[in-house]
N, C-alpha and C. Protein backbone atom coordinates (compact mmCIF):
# COMPACT_ATOMS: atom_id res chain seq x y z
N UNK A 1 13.52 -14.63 11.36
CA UNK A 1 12.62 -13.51 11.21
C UNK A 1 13.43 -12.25 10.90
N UNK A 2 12.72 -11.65 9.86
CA UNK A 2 13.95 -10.09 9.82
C UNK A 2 13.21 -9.18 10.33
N UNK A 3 14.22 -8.25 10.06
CA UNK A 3 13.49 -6.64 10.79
C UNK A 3 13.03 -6.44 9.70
N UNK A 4 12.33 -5.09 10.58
CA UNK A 4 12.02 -4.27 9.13
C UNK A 4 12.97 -3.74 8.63
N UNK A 5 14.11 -2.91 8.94
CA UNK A 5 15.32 -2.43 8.06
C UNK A 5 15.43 -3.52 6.74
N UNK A 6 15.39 -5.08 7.09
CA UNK A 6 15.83 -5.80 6.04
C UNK A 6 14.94 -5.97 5.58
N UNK A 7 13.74 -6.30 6.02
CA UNK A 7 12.42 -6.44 5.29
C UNK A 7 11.95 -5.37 3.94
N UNK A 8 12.62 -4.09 4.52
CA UNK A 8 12.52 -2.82 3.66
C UNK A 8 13.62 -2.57 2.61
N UNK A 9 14.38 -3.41 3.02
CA UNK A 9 15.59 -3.45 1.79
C UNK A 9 15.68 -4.84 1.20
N UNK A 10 14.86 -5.52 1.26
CA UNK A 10 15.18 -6.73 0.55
C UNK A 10 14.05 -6.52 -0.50
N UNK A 11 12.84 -5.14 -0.30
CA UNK A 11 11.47 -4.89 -0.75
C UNK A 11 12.44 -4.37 -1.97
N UNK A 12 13.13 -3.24 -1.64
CA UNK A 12 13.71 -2.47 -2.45
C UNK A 12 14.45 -3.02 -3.70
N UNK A 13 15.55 -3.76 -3.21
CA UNK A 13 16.04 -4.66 -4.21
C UNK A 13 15.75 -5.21 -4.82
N UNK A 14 14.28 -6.21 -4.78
CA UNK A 14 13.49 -6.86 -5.30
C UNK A 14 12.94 -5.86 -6.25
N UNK A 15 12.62 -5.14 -5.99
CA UNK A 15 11.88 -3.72 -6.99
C UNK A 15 12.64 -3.35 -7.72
N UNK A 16 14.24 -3.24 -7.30
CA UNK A 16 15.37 -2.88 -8.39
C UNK A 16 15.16 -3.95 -9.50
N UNK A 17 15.25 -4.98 -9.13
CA UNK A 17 15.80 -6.07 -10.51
C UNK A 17 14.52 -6.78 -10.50
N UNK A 18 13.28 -6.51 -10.09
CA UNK A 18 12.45 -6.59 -10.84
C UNK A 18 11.39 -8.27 -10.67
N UNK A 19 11.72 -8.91 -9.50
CA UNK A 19 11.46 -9.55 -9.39
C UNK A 19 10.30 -9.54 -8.78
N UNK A 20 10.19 -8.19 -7.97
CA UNK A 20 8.85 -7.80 -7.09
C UNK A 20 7.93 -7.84 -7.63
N UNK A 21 8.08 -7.01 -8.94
CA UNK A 21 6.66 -7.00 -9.81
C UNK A 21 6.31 -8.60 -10.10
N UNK A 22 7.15 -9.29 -10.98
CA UNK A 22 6.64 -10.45 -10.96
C UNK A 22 6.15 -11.07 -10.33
N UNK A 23 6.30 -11.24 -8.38
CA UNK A 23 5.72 -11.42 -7.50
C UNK A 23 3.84 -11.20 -7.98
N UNK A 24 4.23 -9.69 -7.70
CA UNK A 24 2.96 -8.97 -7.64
C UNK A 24 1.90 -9.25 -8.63
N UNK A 25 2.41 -9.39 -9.49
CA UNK A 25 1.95 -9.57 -11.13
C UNK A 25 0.98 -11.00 -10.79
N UNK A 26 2.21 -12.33 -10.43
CA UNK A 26 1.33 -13.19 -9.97
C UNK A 26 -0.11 -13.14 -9.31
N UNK A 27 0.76 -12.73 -8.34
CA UNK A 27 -0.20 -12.38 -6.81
C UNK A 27 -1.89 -11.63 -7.34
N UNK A 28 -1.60 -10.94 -8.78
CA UNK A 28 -3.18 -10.12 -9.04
C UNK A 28 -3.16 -8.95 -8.51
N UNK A 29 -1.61 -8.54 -8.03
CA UNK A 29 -1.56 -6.56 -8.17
C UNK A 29 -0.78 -6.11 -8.96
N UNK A 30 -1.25 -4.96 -9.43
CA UNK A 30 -0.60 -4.09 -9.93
C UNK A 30 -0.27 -2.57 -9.80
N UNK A 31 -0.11 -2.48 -8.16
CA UNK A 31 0.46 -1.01 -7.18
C UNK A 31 0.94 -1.66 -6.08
N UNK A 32 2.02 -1.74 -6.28
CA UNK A 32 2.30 -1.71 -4.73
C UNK A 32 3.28 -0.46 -3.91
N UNK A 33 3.13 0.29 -2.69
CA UNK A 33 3.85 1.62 -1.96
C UNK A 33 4.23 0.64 -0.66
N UNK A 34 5.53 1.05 -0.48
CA UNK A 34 5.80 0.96 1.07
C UNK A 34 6.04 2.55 1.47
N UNK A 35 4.97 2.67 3.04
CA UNK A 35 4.81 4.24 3.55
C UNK A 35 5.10 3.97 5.22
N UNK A 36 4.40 4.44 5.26
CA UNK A 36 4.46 4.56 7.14
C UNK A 36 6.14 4.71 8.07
N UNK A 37 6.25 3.82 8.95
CA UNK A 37 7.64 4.02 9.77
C UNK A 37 8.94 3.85 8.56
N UNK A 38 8.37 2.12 8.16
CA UNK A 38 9.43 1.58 7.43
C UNK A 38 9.73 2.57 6.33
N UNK A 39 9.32 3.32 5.80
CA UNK A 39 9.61 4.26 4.61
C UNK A 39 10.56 5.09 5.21
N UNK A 40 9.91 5.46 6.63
CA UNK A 40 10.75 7.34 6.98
C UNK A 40 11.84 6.96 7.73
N UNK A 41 11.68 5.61 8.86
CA UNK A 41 13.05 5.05 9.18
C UNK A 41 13.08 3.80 9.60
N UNK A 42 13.66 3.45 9.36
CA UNK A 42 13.55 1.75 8.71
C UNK A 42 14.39 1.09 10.61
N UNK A 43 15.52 2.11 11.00
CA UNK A 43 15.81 1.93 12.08
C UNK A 43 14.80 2.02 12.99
N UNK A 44 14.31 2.54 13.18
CA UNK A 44 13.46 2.53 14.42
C UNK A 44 11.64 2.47 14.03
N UNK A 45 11.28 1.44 12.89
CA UNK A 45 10.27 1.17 12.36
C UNK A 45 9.96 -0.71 12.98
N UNK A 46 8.82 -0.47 14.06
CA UNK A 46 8.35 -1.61 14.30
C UNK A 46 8.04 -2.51 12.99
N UNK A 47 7.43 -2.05 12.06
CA UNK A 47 6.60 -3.59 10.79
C UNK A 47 7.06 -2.94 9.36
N UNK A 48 6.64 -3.18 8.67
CA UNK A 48 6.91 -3.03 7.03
C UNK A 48 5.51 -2.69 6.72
N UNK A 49 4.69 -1.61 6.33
CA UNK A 49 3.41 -1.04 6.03
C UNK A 49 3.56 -1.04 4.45
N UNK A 50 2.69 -2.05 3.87
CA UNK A 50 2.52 -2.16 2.20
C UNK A 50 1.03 -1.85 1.99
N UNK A 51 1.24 -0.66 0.65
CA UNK A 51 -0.64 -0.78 0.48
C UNK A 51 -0.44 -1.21 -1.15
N UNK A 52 -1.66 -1.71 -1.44
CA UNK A 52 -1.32 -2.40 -2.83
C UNK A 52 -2.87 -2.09 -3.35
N UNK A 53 -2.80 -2.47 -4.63
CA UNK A 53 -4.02 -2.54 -5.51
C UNK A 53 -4.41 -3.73 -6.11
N UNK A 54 -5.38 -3.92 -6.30
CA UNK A 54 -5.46 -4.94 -7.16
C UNK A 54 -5.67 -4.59 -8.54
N UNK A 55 -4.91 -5.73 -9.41
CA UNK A 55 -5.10 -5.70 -11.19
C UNK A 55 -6.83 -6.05 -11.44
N UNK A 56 -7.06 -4.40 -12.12
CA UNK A 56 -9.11 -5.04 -11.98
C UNK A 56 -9.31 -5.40 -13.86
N UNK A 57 -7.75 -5.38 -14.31
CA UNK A 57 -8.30 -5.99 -15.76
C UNK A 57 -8.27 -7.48 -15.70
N UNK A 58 -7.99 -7.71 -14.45
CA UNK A 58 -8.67 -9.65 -14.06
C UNK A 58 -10.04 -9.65 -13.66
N UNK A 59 -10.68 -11.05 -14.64
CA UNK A 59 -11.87 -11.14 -13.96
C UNK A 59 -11.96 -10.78 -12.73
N UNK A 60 -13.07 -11.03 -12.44
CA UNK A 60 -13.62 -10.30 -11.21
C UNK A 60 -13.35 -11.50 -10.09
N UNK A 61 -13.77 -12.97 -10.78
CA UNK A 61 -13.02 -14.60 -9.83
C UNK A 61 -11.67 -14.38 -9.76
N UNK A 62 -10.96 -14.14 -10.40
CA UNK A 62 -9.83 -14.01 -10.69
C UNK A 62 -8.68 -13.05 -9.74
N UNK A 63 -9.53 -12.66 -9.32
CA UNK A 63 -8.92 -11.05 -8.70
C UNK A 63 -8.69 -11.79 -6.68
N UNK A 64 -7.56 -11.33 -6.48
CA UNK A 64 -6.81 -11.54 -4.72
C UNK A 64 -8.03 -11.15 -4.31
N UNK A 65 -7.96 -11.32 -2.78
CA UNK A 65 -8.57 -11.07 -1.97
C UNK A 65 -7.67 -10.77 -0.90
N UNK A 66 -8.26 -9.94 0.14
CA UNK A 66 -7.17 -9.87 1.20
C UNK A 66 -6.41 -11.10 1.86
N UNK A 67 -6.88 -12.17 2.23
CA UNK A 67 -6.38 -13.08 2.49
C UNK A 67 -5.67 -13.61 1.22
N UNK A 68 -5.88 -13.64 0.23
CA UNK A 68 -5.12 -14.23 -0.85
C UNK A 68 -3.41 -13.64 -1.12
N UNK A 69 -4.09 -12.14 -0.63
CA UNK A 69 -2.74 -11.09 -0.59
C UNK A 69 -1.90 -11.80 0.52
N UNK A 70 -2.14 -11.54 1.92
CA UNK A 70 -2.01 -11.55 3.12
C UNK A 70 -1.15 -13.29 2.70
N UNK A 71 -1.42 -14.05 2.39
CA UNK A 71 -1.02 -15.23 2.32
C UNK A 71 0.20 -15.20 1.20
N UNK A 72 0.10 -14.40 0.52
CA UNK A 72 1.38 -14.74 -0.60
C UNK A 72 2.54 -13.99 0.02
N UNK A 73 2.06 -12.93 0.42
CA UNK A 73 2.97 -12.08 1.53
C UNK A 73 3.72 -12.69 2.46
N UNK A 74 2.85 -12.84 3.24
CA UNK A 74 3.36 -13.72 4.50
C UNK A 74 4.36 -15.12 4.19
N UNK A 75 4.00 -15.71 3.26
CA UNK A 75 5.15 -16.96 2.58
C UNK A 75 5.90 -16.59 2.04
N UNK A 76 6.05 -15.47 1.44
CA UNK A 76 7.74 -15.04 0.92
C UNK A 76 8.36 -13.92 2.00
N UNK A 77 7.93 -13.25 2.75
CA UNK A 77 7.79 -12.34 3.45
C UNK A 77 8.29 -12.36 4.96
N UNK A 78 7.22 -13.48 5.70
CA UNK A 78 7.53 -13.21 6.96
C UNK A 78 6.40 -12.43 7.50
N UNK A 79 6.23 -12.27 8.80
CA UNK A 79 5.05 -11.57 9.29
C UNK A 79 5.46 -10.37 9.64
N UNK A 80 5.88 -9.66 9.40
CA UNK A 80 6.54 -8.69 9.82
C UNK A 80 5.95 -7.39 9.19
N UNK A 81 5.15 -7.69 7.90
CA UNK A 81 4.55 -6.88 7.01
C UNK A 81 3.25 -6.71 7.13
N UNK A 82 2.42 -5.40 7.30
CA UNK A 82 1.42 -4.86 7.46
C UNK A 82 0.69 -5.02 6.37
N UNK A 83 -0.43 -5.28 5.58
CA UNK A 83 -0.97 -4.81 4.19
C UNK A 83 -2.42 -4.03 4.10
N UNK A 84 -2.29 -3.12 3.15
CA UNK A 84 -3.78 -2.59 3.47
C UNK A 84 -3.72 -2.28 1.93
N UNK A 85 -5.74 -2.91 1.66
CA UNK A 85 -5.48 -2.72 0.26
C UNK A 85 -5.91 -0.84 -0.29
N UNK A 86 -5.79 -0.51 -1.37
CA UNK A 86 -6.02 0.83 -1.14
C UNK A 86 -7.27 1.16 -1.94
N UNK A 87 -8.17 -0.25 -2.60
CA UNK A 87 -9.27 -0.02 -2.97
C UNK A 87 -10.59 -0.09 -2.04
N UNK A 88 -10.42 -0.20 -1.36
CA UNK A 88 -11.27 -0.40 0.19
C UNK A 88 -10.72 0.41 1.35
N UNK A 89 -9.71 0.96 1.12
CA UNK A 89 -9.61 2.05 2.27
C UNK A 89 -10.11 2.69 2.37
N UNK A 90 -10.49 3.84 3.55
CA UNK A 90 -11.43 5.53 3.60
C UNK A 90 -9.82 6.06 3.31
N UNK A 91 -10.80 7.33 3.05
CA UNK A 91 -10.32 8.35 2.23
C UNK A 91 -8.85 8.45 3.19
N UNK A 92 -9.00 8.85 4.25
CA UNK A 92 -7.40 9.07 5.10
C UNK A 92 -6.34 8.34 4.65
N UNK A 93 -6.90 7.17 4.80
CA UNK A 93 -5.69 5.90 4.86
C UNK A 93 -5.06 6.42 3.44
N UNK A 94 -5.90 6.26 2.54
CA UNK A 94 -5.76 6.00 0.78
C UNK A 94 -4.41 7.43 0.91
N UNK A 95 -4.68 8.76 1.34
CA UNK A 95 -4.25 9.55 1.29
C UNK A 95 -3.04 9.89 1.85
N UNK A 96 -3.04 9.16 3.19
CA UNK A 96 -1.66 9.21 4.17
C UNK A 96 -0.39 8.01 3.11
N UNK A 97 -1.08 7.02 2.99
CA UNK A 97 -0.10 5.52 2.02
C UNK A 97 0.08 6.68 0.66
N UNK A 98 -0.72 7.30 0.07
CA UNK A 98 -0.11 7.70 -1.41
C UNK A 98 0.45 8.77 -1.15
N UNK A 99 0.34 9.85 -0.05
CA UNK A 99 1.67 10.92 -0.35
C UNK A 99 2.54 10.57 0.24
N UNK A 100 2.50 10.22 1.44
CA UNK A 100 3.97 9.81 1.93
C UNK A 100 4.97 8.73 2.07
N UNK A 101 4.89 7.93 0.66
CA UNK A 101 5.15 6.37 0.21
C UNK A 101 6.36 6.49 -0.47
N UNK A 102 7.14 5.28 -0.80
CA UNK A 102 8.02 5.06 -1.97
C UNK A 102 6.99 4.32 -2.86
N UNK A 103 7.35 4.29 -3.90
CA UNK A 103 6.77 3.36 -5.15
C UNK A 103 7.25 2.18 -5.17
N UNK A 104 6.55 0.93 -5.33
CA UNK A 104 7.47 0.15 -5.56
C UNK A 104 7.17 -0.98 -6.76
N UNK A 105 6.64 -0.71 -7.01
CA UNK A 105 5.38 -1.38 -8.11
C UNK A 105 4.94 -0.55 -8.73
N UNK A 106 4.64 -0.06 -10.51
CA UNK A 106 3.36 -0.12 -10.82
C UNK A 106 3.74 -0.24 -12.32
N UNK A 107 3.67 -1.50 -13.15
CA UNK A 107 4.25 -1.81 -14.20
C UNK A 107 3.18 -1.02 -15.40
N UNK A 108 1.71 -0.10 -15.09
CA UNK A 108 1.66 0.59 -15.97
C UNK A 108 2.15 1.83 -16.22
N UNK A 109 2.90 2.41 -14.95
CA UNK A 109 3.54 3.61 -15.31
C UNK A 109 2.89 5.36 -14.86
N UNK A 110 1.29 4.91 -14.43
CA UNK A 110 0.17 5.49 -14.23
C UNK A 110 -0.64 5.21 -13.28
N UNK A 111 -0.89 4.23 -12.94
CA UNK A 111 -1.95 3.89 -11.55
C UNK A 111 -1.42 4.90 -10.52
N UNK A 112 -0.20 4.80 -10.13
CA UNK A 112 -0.02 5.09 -9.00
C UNK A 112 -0.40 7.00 -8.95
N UNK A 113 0.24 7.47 -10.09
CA UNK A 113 -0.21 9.14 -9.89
C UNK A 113 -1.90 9.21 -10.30
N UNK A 114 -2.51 8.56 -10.75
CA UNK A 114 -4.41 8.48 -10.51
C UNK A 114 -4.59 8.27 -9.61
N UNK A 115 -4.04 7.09 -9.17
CA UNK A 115 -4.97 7.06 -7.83
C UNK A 115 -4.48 7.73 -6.39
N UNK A 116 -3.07 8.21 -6.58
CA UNK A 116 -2.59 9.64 -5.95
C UNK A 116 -3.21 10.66 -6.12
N UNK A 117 -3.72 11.39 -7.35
CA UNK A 117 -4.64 12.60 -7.01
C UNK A 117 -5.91 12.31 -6.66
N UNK A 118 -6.41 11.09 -7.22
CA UNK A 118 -7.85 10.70 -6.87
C UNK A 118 -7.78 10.76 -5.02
N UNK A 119 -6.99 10.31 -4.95
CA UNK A 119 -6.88 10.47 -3.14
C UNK A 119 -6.87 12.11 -2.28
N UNK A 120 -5.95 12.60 -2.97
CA UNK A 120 -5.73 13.94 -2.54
C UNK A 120 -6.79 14.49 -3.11
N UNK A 121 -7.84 14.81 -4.14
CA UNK A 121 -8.87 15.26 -4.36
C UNK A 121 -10.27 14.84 -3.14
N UNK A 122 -10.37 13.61 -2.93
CA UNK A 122 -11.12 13.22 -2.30
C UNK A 122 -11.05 13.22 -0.43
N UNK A 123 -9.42 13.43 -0.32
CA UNK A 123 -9.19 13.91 0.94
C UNK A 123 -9.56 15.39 1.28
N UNK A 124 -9.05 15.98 0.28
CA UNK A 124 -9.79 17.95 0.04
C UNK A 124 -11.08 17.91 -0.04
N UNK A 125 -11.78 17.27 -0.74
CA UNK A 125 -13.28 17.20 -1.10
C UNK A 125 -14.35 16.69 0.59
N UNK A 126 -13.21 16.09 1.50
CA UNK A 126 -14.16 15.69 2.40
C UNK A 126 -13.71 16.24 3.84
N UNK A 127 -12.90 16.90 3.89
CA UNK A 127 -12.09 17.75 4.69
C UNK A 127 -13.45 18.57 5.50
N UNK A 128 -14.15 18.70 5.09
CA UNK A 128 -15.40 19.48 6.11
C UNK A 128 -15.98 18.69 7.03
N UNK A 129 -16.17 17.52 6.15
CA UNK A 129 -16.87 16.26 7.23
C UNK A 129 -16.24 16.00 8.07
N UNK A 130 -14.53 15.68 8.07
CA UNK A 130 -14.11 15.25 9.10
C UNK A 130 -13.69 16.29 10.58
N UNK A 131 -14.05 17.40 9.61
CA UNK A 131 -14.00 18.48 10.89
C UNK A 131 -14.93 18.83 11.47
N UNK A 132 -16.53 18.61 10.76
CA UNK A 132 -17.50 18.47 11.47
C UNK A 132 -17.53 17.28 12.63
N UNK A 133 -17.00 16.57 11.80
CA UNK A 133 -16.96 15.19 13.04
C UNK A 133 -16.03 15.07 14.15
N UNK A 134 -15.18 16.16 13.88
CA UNK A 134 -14.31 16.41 15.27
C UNK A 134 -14.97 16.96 16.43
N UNK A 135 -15.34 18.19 15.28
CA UNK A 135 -16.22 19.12 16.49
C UNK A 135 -17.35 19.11 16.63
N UNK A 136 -17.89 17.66 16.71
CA UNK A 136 -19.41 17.02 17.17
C UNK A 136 -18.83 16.14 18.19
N UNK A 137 -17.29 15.66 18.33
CA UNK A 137 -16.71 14.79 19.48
C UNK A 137 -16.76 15.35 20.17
N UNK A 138 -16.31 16.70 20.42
CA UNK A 138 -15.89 17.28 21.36
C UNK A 138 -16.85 18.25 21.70
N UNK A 139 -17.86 18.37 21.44
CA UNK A 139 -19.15 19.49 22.24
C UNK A 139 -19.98 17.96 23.09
């Protein structure tokens, strides 16, 4: 079983020479970010946090599913890795994984800064609600 330190550098390397994407490519994504601990310190980071996308110019049969992800992961991987996809996330998640991520994937060159501002737009855009909903917890 590895850590995450190695888990996060074996991600990396793989992304260097390019083998990741091919992974991914298989697998039916085309974004993948590592964010959370493992990004900011890999020493003292319990899991490996990956958010990914799926390729939606695959049919629609055609296209992963979380378990489909979760399973290709986990067999080259190890369990050690978190996944969350970022087309089904709420707005937070989508927003916390795309600003404070490495890249590690995105063989069009573009997904990743769309659906980076699409996030940060939609995190600004809903920023009232979630403060209404704070301060409806707490009265």
């Amino acid at each position: 079983m590895s850590t995450p330190a190695q888990l996060a550098a074996r991600l990396r390397a793989e992304a260097d020479d390019g083998s990741l994407e091919s992974f991914c490519l298989d697998t039916g994504i085309d974004l993948l970010v590592l964010f959370g601990s493992a990004h900011v310190d890999t020493t003292n980071a319990n899991d490996v946090d990956l958010a990914y996308s799926v390729d939606f110019s695959r049919a629609k049969a055609d296209r992963p599913n979380l378990l489909d992800v979760a399973t290709a992961f986990y067999a080259r991987y190890g369990d050690g890795i978190d996944l969350m996809c970022l087309d089904t996330a709420d707005t937070v998640a989508q927003h916390e994984a795309l600003q404070k991520c490495e890249l590690l994937v995105d063989p069009s060159n573009s997904k990743y800064g769309t659906l980076q501002m699409m996030a940060a737009r939609e995190y600004i855009n809903t920023a009232y609600r979630r403060e209404f909903e704070l301060r409806s917890l707490m009265s």
